[in-house]
PDB file of N, CA and C in Angstrom:
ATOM      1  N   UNK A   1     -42.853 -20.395 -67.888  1.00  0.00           N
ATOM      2  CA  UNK A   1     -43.505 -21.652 -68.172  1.00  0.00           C
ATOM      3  C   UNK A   1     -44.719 -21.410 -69.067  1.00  0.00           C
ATOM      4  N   UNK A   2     -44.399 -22.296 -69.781  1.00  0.00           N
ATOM      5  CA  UNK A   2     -45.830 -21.944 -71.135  1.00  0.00           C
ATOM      6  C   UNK A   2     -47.209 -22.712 -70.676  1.00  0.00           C
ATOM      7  N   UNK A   3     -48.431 -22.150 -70.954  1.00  0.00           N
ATOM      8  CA  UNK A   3     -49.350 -22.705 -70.494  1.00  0.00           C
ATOM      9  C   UNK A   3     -49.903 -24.035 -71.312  1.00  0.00           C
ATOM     10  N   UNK A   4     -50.318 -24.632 -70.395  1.00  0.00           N
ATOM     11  CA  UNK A   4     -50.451 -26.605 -71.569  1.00  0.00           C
ATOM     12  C   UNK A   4     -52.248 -26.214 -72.136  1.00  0.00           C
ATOM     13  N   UNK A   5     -51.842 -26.214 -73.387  1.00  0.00           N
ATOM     14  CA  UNK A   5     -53.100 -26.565 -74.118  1.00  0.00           C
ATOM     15  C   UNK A   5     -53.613 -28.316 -74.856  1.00  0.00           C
ATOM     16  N   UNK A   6     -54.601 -27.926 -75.245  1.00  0.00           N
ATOM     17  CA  UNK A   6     -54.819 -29.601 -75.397  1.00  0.00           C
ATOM     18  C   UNK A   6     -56.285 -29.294 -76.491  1.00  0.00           C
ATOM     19  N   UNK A   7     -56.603 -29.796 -77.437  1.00  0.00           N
ATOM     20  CA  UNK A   7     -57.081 -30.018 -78.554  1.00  0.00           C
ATOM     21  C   UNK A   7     -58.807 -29.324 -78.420  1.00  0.00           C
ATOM     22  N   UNK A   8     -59.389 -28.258 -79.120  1.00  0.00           N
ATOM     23  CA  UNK A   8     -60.472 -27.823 -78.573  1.00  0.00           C
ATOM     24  C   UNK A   8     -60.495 -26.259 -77.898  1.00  0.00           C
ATOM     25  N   UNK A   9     -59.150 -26.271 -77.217  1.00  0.00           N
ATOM     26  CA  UNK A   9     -59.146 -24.890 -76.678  1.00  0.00           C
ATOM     27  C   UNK A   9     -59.327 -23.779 -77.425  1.00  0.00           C
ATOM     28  N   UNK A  10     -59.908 -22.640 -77.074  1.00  0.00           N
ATOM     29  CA  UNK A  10     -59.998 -21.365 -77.562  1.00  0.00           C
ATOM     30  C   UNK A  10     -58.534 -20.605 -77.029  1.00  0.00           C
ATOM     31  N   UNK A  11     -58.145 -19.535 -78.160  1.00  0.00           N
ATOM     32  CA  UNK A  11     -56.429 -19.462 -78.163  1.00  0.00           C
ATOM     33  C   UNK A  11     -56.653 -17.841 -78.968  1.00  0.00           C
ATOM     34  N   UNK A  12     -55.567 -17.318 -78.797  1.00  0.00           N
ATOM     35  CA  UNK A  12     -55.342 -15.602 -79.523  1.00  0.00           C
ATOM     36  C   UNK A  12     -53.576 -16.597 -79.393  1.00  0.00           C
ATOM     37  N   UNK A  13     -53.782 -15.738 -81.281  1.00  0.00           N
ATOM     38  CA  UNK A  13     -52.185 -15.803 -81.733  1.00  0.00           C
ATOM     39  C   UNK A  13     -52.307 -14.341 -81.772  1.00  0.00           C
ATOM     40  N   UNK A  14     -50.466 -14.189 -81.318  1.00  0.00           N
ATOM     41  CA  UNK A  14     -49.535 -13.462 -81.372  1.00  0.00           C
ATOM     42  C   UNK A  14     -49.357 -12.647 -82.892  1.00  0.00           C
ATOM     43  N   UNK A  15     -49.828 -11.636 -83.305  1.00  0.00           N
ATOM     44  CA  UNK A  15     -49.553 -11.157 -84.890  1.00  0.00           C
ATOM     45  C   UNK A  15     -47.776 -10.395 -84.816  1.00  0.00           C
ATOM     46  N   UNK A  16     -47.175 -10.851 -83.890  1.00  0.00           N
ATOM     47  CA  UNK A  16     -45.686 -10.308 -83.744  1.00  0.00           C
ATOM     48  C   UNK A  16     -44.936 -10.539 -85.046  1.00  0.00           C
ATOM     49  N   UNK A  17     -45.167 -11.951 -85.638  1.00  0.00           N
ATOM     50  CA  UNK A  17     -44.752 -12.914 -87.011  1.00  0.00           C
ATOM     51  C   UNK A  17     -45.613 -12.246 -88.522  1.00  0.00           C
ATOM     52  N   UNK A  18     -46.800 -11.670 -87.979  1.00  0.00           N
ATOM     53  CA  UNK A  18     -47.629 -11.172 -89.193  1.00  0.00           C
ATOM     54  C   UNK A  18     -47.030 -10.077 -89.958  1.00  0.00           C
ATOM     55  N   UNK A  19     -46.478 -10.219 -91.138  1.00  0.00           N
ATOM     56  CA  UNK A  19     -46.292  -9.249 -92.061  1.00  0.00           C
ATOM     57  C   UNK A  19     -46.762  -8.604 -92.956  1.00  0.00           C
ATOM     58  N   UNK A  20     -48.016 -10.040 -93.193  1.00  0.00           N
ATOM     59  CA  UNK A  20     -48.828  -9.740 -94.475  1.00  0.00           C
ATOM     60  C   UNK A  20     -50.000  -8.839 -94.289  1.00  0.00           C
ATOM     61  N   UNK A  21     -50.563  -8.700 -92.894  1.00  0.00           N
ATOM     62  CA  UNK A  21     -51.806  -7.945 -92.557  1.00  0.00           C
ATOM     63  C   UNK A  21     -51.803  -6.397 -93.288  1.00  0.00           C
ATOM     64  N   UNK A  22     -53.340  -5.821 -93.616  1.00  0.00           N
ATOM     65  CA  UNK A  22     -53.608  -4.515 -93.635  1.00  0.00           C
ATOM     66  C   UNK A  22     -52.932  -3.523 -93.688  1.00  0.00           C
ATOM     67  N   UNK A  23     -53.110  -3.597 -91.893  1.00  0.00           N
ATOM     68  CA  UNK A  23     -52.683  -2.570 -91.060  1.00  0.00           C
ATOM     69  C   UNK A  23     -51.685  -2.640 -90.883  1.00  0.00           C
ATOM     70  N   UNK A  24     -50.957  -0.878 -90.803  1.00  0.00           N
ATOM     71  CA  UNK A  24     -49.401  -0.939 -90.483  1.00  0.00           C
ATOM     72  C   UNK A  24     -49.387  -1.702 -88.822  1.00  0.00           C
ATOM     73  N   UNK A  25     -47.844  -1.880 -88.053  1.00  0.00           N
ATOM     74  CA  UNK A  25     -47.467  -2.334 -87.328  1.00  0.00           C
ATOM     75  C   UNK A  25     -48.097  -1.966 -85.845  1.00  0.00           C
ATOM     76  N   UNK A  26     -48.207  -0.413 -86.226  1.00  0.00           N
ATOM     77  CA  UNK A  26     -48.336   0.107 -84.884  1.00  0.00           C
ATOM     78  C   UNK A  26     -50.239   0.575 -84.684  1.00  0.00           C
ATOM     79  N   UNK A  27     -50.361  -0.371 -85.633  1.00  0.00           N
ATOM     80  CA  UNK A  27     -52.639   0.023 -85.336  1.00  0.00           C
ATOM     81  C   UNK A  27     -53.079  -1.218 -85.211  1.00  0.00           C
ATOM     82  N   UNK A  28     -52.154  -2.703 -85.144  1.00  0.00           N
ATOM     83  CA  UNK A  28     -52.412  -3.558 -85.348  1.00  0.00           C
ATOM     84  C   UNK A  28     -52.807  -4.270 -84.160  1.00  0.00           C
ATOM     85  N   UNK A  29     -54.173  -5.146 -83.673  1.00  0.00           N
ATOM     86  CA  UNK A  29     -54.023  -5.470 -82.592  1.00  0.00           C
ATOM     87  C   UNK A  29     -52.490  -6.421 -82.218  1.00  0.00           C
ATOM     88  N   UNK A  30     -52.277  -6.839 -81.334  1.00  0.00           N
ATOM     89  CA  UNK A  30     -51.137  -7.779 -80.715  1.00  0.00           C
ATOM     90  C   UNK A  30     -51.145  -8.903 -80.245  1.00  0.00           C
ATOM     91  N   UNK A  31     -52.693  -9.361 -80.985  1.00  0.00           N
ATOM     92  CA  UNK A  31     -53.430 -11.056 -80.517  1.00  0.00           C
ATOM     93  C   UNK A  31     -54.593 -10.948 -81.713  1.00  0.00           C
ATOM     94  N   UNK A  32     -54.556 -11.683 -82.288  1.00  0.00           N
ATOM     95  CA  UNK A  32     -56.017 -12.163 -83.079  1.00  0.00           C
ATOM     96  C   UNK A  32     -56.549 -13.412 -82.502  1.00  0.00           C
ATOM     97  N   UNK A  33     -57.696 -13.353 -82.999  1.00  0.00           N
ATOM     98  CA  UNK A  33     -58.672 -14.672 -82.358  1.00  0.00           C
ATOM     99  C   UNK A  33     -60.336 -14.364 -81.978  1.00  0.00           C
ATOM    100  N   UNK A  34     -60.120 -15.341 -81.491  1.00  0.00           N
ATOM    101  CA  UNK A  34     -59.964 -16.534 -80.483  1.00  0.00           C
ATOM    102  C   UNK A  34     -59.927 -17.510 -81.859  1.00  0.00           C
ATOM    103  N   UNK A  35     -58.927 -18.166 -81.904  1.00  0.00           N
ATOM    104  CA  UNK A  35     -59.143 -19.862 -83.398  1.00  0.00           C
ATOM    105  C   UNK A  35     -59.565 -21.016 -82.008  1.00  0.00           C
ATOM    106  N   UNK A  36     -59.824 -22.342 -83.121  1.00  0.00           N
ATOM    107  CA  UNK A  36     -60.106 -23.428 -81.859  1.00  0.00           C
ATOM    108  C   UNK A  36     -59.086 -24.368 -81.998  1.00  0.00           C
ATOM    109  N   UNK A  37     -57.961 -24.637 -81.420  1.00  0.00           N
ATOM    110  CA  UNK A  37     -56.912 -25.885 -81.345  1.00  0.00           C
ATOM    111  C   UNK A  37     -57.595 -26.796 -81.914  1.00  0.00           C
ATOM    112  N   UNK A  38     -57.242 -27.527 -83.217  1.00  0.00           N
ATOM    113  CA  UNK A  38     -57.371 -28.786 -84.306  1.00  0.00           C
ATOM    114  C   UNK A  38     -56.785 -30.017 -83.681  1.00  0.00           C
ATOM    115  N   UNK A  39     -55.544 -29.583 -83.254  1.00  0.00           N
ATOM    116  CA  UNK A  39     -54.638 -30.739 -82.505  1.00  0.00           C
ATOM    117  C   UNK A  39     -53.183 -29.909 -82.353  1.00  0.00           C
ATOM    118  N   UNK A  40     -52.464 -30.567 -81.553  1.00  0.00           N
ATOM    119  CA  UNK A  40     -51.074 -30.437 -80.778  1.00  0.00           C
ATOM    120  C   UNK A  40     -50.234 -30.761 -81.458  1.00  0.00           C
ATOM    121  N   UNK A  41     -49.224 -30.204 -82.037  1.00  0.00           N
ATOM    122  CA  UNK A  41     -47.974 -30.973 -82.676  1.00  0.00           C
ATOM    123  C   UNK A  41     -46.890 -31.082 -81.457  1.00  0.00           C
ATOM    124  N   UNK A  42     -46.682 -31.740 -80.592  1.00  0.00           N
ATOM    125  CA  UNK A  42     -45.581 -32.460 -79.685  1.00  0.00           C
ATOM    126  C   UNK A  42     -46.138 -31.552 -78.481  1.00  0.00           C
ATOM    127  N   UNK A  43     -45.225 -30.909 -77.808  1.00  0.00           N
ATOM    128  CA  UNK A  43     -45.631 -30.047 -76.504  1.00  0.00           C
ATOM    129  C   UNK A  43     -44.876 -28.041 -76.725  1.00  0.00           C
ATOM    130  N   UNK A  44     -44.926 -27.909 -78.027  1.00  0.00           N
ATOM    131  CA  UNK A  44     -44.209 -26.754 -78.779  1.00  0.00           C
ATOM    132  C   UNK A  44     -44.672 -26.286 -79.762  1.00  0.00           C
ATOM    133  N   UNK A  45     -45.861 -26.657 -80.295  1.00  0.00           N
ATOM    134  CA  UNK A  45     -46.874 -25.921 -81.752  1.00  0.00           C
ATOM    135  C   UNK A  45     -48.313 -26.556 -81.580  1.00  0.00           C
ATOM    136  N   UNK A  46     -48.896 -25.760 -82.161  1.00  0.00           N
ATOM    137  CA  UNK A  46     -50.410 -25.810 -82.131  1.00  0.00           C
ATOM    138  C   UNK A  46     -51.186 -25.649 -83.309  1.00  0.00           C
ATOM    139  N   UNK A  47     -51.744 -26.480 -83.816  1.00  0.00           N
ATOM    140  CA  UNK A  47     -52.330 -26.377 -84.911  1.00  0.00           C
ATOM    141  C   UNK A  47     -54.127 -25.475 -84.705  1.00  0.00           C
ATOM    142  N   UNK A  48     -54.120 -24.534 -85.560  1.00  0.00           N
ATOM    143  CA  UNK A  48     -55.883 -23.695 -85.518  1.00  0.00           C
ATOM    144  C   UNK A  48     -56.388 -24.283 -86.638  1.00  0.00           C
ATOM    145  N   UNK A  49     -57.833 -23.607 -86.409  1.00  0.00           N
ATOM    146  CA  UNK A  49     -58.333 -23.492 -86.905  1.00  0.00           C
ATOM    147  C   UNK A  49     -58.312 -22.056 -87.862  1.00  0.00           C
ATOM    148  N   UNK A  50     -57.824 -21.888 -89.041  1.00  0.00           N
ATOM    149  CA  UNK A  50     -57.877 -19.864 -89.600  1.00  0.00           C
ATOM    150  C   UNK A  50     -59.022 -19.538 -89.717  1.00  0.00           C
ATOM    151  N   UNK A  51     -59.268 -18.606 -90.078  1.00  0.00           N
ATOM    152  CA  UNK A  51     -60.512 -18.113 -90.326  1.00  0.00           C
ATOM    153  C   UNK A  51     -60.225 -17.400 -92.058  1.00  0.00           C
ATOM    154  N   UNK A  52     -61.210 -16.672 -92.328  1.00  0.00           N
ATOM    155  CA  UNK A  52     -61.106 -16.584 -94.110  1.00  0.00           C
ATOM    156  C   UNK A  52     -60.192 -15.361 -94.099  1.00  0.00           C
ATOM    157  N   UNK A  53     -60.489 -14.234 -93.004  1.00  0.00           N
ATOM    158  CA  UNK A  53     -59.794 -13.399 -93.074  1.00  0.00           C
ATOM    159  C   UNK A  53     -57.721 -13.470 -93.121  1.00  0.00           C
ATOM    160  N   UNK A  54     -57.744 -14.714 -92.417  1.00  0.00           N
ATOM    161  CA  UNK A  54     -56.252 -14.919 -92.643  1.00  0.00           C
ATOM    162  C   UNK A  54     -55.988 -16.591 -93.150  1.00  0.00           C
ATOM    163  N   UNK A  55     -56.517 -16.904 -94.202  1.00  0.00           N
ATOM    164  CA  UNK A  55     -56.708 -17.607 -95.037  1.00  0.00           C
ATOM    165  C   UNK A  55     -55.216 -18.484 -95.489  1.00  0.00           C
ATOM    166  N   UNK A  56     -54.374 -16.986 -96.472  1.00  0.00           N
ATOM    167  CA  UNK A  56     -53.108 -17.148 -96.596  1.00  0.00           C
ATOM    168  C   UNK A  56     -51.977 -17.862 -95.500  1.00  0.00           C
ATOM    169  N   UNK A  57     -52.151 -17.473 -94.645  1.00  0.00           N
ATOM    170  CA  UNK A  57     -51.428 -18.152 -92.964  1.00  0.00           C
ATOM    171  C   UNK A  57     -51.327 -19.379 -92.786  1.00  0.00           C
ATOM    172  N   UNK A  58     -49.950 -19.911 -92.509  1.00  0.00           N
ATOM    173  CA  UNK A  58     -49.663 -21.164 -92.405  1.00  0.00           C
ATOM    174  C   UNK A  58     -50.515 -21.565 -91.018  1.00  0.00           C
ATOM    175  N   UNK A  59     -51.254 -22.789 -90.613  1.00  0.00           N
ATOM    176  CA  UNK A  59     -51.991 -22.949 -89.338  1.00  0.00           C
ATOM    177  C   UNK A  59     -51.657 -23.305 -88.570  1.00  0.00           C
ATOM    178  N   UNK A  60     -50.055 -23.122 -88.070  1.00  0.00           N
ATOM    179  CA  UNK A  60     -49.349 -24.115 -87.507  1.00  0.00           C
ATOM    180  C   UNK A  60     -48.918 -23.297 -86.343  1.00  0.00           C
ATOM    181  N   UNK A  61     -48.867 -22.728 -85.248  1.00  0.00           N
ATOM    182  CA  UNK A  61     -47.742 -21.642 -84.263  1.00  0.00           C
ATOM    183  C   UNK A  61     -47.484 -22.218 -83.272  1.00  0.00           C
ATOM    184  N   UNK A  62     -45.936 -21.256 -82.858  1.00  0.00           N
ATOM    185  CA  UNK A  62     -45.548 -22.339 -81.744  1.00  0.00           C
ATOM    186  C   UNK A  62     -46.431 -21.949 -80.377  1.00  0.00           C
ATOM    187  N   UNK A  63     -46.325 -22.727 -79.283  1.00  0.00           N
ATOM    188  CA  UNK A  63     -46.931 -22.106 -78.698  1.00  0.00           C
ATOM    189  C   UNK A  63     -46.344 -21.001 -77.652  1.00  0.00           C
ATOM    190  N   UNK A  64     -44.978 -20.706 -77.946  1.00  0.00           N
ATOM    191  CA  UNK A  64     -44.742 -19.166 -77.292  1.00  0.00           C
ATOM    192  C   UNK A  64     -45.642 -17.863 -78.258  1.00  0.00           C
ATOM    193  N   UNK A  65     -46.003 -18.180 -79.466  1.00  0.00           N
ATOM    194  CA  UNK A  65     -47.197 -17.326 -79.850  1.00  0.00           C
ATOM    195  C   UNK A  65     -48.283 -17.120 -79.502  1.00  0.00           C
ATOM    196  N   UNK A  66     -49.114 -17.853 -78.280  1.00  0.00           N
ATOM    197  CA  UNK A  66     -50.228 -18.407 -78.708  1.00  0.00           C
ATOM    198  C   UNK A  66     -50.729 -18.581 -76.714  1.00  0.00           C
ATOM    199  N   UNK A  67     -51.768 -18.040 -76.565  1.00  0.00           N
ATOM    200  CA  UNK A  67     -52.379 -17.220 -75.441  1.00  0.00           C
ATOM    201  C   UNK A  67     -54.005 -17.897 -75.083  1.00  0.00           C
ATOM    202  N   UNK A  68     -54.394 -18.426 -74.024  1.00  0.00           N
ATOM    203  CA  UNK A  68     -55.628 -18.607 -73.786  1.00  0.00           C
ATOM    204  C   UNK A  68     -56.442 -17.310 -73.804  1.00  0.00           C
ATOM    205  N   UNK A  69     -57.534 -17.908 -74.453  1.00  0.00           N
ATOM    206  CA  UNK A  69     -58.270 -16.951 -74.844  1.00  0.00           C
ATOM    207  C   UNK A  69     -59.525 -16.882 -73.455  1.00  0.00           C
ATOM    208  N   UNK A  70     -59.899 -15.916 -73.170  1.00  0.00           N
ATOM    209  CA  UNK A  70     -60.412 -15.918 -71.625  1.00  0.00           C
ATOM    210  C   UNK A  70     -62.077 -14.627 -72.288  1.00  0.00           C
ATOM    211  N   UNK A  71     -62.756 -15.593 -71.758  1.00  0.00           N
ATOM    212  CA  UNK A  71     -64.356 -15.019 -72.596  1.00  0.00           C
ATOM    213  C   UNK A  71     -64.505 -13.762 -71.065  1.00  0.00           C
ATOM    214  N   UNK A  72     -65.413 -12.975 -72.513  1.00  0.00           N
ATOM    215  CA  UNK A  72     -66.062 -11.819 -71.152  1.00  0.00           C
ATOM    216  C   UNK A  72     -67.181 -12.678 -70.941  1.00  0.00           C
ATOM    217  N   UNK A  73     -67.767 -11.977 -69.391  1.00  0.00           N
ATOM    218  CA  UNK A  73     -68.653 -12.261 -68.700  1.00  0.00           C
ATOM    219  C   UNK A  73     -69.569 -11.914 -69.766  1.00  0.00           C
ATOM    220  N   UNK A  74     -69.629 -10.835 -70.482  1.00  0.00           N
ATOM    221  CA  UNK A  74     -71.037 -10.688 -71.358  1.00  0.00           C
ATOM    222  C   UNK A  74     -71.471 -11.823 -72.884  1.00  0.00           C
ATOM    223  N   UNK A  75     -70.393 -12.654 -73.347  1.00  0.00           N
ATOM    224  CA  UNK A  75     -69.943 -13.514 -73.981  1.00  0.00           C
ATOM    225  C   UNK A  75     -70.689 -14.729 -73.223  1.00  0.00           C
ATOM    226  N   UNK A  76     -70.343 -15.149 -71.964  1.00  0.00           N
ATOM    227  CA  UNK A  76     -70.250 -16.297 -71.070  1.00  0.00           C
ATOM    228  C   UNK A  76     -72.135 -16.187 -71.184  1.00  0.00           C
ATOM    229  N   UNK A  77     -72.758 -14.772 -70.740  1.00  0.00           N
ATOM    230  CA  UNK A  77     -74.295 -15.412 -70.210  1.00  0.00           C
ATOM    231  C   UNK A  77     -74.873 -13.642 -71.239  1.00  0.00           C
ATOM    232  N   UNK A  78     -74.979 -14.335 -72.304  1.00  0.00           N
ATOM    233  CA  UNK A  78     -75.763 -13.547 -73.093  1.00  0.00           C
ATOM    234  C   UNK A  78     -77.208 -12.785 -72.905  1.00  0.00           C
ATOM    235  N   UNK A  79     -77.517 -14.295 -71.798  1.00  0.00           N
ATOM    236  CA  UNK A  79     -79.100 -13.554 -71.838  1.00  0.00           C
ATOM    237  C   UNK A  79     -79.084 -12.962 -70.222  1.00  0.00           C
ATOM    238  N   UNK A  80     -78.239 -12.365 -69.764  1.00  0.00           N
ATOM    239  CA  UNK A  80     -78.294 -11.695 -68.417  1.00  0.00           C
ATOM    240  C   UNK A  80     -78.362 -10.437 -68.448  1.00  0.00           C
ATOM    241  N   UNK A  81     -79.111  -9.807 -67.953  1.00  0.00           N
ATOM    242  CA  UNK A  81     -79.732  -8.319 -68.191  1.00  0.00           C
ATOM    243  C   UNK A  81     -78.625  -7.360 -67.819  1.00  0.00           C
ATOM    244  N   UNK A  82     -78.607  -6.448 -68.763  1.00  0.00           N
ATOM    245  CA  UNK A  82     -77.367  -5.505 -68.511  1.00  0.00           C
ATOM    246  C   UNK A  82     -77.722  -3.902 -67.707  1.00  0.00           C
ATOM    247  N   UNK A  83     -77.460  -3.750 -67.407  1.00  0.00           N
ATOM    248  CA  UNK A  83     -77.598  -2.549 -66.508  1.00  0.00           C
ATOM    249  C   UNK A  83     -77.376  -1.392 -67.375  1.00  0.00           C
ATOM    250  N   UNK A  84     -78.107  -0.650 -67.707  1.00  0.00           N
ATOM    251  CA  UNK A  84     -78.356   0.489 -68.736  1.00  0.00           C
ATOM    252  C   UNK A  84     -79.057   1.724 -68.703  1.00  0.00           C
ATOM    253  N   UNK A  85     -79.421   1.465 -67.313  1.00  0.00           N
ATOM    254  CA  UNK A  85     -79.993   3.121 -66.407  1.00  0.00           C
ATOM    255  C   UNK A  85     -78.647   3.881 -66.625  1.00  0.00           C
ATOM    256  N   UNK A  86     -78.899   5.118 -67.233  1.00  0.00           N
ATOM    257  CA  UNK A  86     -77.899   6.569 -67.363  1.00  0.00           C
ATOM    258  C   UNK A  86     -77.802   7.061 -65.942  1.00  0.00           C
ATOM    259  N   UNK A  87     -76.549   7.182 -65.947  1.00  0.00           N
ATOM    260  CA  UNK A  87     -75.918   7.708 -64.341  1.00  0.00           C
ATOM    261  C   UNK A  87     -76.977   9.315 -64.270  1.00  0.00           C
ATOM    262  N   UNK A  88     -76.961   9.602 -63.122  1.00  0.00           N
ATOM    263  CA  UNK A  88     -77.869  10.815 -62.402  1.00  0.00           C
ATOM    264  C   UNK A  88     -77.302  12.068 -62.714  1.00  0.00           C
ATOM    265  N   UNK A  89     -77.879  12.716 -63.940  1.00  0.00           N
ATOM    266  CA  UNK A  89     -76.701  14.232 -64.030  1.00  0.00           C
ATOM    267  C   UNK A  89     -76.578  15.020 -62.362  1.00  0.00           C
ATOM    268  N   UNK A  90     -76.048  15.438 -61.999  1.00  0.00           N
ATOM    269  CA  UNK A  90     -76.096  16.701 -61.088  1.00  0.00           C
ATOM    270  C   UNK A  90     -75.452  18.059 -61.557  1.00  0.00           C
ATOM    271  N   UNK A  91     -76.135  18.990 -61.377  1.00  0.00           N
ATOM    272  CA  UNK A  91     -75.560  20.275 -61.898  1.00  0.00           C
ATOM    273  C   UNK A  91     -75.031  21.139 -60.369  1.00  0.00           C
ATOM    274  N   UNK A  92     -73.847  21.302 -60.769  1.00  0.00           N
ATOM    275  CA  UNK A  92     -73.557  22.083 -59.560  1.00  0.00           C
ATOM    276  C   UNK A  92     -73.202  23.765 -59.197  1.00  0.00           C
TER     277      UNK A  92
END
């Protein structure tokens, strides 16, 4: 069952379809993103937003390509203090 998106969402496409990229096949990530859903074409494609880097790219995927995009915690609360004390050498 495919997950229901709806206009606004943050999304990683599938580069399974990408031919034109860089990088050979096998250095390539296996999701780009996050784009922002423009609007829904029926309950089976999704229109993005591209970005400049993939410019050329039709903006249209279905959505068996196309993956909620799920933020890190360090993303979510930027200004929350990170823990950055160096672990305790012990010499044994």
């Amino acid at each position: 069952m495919e997950p229901e998106f709806k206009e606004g969402d943050q999304v990683l496409v599938s580069t399974l379809k990408f031919n034109n990229l860089k990088e050979p096949e096998k250095k390539r990530d296996s999701f780009v993103g996050p784009f922002i859903i423009i609007r829904m074409i029926a309950e089976n494609a999704v229109e993005v937003k591209i970005t400049e880097e993939l410019f050329r790219k039709h903006p249209v995927f279905p959505v068996s390509l196309v993956k909620p995009y799920l933020q890190k915690e360090e993303d979510k609360f930027p200004s929350r203090k990170k823990n950055l004390t160096p672990p305790e050498i012990v010499e044994v």
